[in-house]
Structure formats: C-alpha cells, structure tokens
C-alpha atoms as a PDB file:
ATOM      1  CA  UNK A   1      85.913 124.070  46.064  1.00  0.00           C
ATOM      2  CA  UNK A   2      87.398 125.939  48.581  1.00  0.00           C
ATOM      3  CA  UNK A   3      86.548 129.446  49.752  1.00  0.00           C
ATOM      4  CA  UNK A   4      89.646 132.004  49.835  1.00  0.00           C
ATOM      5  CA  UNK A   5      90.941 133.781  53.371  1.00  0.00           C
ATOM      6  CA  UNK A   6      91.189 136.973  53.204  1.00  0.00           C
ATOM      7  CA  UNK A   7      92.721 140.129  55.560  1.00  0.00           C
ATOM      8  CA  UNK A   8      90.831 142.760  56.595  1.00  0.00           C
ATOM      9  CA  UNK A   9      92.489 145.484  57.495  1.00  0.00           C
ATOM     10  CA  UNK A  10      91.464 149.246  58.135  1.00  0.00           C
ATOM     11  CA  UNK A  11      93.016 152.410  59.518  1.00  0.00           C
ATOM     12  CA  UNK A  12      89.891 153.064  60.970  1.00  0.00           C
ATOM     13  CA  UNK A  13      91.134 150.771  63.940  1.00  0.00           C
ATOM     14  CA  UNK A  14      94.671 149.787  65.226  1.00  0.00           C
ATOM     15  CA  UNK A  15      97.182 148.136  63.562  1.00  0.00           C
ATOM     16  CA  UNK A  16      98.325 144.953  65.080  1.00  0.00           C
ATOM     17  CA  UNK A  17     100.559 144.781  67.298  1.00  0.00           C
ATOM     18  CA  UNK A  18     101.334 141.340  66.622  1.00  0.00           C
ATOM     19  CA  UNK A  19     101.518 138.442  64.263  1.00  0.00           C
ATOM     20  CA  UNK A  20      97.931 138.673  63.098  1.00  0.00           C
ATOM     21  CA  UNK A  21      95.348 139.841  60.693  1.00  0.00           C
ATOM     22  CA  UNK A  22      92.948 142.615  62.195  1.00  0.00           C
ATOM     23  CA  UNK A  23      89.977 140.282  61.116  1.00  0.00           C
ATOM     24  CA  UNK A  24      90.115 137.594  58.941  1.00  0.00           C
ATOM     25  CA  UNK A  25      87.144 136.585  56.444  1.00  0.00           C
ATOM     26  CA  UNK A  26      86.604 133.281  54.433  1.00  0.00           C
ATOM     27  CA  UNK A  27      83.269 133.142  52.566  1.00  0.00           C
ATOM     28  CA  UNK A  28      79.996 134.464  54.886  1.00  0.00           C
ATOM     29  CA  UNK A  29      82.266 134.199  57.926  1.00  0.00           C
ATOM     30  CA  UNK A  30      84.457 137.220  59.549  1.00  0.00           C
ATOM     31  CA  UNK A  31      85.916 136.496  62.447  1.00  0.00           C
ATOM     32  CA  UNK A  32      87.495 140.100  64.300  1.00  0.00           C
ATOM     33  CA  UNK A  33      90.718 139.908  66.171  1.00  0.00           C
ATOM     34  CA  UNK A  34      90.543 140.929  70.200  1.00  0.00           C
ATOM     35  CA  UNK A  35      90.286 145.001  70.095  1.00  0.00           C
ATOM     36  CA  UNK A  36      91.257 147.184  73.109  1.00  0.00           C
ATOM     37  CA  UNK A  37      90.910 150.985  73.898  1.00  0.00           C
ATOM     38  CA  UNK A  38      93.346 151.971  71.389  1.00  0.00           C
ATOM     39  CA  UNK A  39      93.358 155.115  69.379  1.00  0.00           C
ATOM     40  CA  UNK A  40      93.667 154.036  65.639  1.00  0.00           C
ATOM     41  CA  UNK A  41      95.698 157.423  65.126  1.00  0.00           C
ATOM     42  CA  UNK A  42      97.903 157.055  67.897  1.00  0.00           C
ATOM     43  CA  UNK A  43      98.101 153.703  68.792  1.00  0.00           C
ATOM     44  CA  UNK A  44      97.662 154.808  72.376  1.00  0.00           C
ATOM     45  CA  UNK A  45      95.831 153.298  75.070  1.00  0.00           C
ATOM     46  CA  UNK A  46      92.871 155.208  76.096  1.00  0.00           C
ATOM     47  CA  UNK A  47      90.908 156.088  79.147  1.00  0.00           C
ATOM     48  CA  UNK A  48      92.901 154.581  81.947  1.00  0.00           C
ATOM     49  CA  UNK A  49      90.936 152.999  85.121  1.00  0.00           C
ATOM     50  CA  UNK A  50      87.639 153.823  82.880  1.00  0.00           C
ATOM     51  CA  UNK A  51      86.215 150.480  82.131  1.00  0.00           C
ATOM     52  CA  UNK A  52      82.755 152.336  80.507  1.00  0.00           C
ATOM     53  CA  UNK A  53      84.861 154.532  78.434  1.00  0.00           C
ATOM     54  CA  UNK A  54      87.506 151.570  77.417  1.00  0.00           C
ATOM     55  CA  UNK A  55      84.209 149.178  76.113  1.00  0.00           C
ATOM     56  CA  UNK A  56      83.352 152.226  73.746  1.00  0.00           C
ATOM     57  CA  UNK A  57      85.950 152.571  72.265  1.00  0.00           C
ATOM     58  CA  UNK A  58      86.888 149.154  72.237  1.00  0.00           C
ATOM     59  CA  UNK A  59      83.494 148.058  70.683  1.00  0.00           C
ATOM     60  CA  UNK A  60      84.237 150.925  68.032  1.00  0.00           C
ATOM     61  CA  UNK A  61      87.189 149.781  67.220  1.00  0.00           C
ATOM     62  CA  UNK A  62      85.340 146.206  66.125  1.00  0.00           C
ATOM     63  CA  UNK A  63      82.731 147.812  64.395  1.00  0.00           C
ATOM     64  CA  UNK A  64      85.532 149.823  62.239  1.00  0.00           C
ATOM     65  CA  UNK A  65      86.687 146.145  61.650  1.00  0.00           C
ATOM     66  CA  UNK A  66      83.814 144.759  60.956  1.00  0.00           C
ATOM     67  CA  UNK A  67      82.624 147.483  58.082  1.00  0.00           C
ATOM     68  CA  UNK A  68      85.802 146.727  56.566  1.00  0.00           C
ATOM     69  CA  UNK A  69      85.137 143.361  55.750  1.00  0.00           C
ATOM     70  CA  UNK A  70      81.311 144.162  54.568  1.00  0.00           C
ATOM     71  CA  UNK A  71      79.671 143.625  57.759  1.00  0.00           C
ATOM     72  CA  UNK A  72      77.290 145.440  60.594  1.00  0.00           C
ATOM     73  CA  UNK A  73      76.542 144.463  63.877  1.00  0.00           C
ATOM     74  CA  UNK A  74      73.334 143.208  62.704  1.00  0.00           C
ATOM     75  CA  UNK A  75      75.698 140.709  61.013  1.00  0.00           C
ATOM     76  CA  UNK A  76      77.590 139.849  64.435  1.00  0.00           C
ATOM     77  CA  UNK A  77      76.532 136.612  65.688  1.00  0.00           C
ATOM     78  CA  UNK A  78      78.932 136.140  68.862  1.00  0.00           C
ATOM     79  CA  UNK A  79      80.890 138.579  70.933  1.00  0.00           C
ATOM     80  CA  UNK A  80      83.626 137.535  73.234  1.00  0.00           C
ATOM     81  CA  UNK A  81      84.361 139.935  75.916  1.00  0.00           C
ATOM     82  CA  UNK A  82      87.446 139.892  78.225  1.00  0.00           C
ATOM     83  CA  UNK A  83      87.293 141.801  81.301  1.00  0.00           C
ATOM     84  CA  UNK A  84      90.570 141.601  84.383  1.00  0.00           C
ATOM     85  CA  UNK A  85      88.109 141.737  87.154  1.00  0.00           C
ATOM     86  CA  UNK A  86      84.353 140.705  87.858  1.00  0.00           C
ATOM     87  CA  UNK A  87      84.480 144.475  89.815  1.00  0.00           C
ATOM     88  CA  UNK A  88      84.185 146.236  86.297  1.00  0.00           C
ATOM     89  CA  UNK A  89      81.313 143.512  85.005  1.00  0.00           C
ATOM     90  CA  UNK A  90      78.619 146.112  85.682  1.00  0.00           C
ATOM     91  CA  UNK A  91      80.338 149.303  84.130  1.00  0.00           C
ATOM     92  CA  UNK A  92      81.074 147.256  81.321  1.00  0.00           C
ATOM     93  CA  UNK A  93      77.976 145.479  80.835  1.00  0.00           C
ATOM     94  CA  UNK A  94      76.099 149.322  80.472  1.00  0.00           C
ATOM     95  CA  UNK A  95      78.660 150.377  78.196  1.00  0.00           C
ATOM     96  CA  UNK A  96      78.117 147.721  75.903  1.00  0.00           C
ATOM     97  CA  UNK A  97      74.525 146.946  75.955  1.00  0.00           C
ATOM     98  CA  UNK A  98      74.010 150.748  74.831  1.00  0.00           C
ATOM     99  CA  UNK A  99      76.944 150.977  72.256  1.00  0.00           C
ATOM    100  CA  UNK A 100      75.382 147.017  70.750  1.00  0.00           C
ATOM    101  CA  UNK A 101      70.974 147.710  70.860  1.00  0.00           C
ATOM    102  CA  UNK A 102      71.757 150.933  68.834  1.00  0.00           C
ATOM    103  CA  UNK A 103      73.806 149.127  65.710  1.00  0.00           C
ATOM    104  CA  UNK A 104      71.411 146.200  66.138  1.00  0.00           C
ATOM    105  CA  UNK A 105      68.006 147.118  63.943  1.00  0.00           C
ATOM    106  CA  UNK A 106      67.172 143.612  64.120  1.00  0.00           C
ATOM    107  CA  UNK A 107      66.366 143.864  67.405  1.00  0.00           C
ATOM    108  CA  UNK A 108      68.639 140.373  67.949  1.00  0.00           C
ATOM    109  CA  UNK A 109      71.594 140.538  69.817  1.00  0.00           C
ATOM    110  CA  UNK A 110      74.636 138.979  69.192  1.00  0.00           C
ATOM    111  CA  UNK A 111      75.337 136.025  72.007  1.00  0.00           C
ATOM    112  CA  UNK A 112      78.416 136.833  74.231  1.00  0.00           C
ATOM    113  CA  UNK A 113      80.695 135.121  76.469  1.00  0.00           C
ATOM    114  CA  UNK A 114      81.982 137.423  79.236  1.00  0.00           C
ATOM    115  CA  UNK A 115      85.468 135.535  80.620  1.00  0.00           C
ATOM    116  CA  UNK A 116      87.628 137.590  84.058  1.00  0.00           C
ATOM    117  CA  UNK A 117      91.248 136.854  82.262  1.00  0.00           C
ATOM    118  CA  UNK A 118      94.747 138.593  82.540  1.00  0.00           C
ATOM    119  CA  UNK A 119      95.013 140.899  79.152  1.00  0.00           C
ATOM    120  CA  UNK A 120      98.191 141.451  77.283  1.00  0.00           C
ATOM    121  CA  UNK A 121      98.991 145.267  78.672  1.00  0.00           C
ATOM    122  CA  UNK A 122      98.219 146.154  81.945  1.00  0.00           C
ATOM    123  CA  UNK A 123      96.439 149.573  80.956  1.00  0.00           C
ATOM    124  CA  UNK A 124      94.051 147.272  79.370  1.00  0.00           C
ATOM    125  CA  UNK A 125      90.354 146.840  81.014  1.00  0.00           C
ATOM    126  CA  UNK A 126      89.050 145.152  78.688  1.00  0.00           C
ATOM    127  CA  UNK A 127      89.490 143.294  75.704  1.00  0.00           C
ATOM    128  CA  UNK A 128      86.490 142.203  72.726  1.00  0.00           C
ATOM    129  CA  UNK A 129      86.434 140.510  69.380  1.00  0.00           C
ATOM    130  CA  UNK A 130      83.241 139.250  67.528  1.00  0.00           C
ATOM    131  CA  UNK A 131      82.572 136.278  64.734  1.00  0.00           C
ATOM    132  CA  UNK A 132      80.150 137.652  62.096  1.00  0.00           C
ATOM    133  CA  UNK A 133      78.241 135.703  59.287  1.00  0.00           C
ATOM    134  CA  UNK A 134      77.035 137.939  56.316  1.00  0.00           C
ATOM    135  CA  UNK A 135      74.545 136.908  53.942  1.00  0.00           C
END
C-alpha cells in the first residue's frame, strides 16, 4: 500500500518561486524545499551582506514550513545548509546553532551538511532546507 504525497504549503513562508512544492510530505517523512532570507509578505530579499541576519530568517522561514506539515525541529533529522563563501562559515554557524538548540528540547541536534555553492540570486548568502521524520 502506498503512502500519499502531499504539498505543504504556508503563507507563513515564501511562495515558490519556481516549479516546486514548499515542502513535500509522504507518510512520517517531510522533506522542506531550500529557504532563503525572504520576507513571506513581500517576497523580498532581506538583510543584504548580513550572513547572521540572512540564517535567521532563513531558518524561520523552514520552521514556518515545517509546522505546516505537523512538524518541530525536534522532528528535523538533517539540515542542509548552502553558504557562497567559506568567509561567512563562522557568522553563519552562530546564527544557526542559537536559532536550532532553542527549538531543539531534545537536546539532539539535527545532522547538517554545510556545502560553499553558487545560489540562485546573487543577494542570497545563504540557502537551507531540512528532511524531518515525525512520529
């Protein structure tokens, strides 16, 4: 028997700008799309040259994701994080680890893959998604 795919999709984050679901979840498994500092209401790019302040609101932007499909980040099992220079690694890296121990009451943190790519727009810092499982 096969388990059905379904969209998630919230305000509470930015619409897609392309041909793809904002997160997608099939049975225990939600996968989130890559987010970026993007102002749900606006659908503007935010904080320009601020790495820190990108990785906030990028990371909010998944969590908005994530609560639409039923999930936390005590549910996230794997974050993949896409930065366009090692230089903003560190900035980053603070950002995140503050935004992620506070929604993790576990006290687990997801794992994480950090990859120095080109992103789609050039205002872009940085660029996350996550894979959660939910009981």
């Amino acid at each position: 028997m096969s388990m059905p795919r379904t969209a998630i999709s919230t305000t509470d984050a930015p619409a897609p700008a392309h041909t793809f679901s904002q997160g997608v979840r099939k049975g225990p498994v939600l996968q989130v799309s890559g987010q970026g500092p993007v102002d749900p209401v606006t659908n503007e790019y935010l904080y320009p040259g601020d790495v820190k302040a990108q990785t906030l609101r990028t990371l909010e932007n998944v969590e908005a994701i994530l609560r639409a499909g039923g999930a936390t980040f005590d549910d996230v099992v794997m974050l993949r994080v896409y930065l366009t220079t090692r230089d903003d690694f560190a900035a980053m890296n603070e950002a995140y680890g503050e935004f992620v121990k506070q929604r993790c009451a576990s006290g687990v943190l997801p794992a994480r893959t950090t990859v120095m790519t080109g992103l789609p727009r050039e205002e872009m810092l940085v660029e996350i998604d996550a894979l959660a499982v939910l009981d």
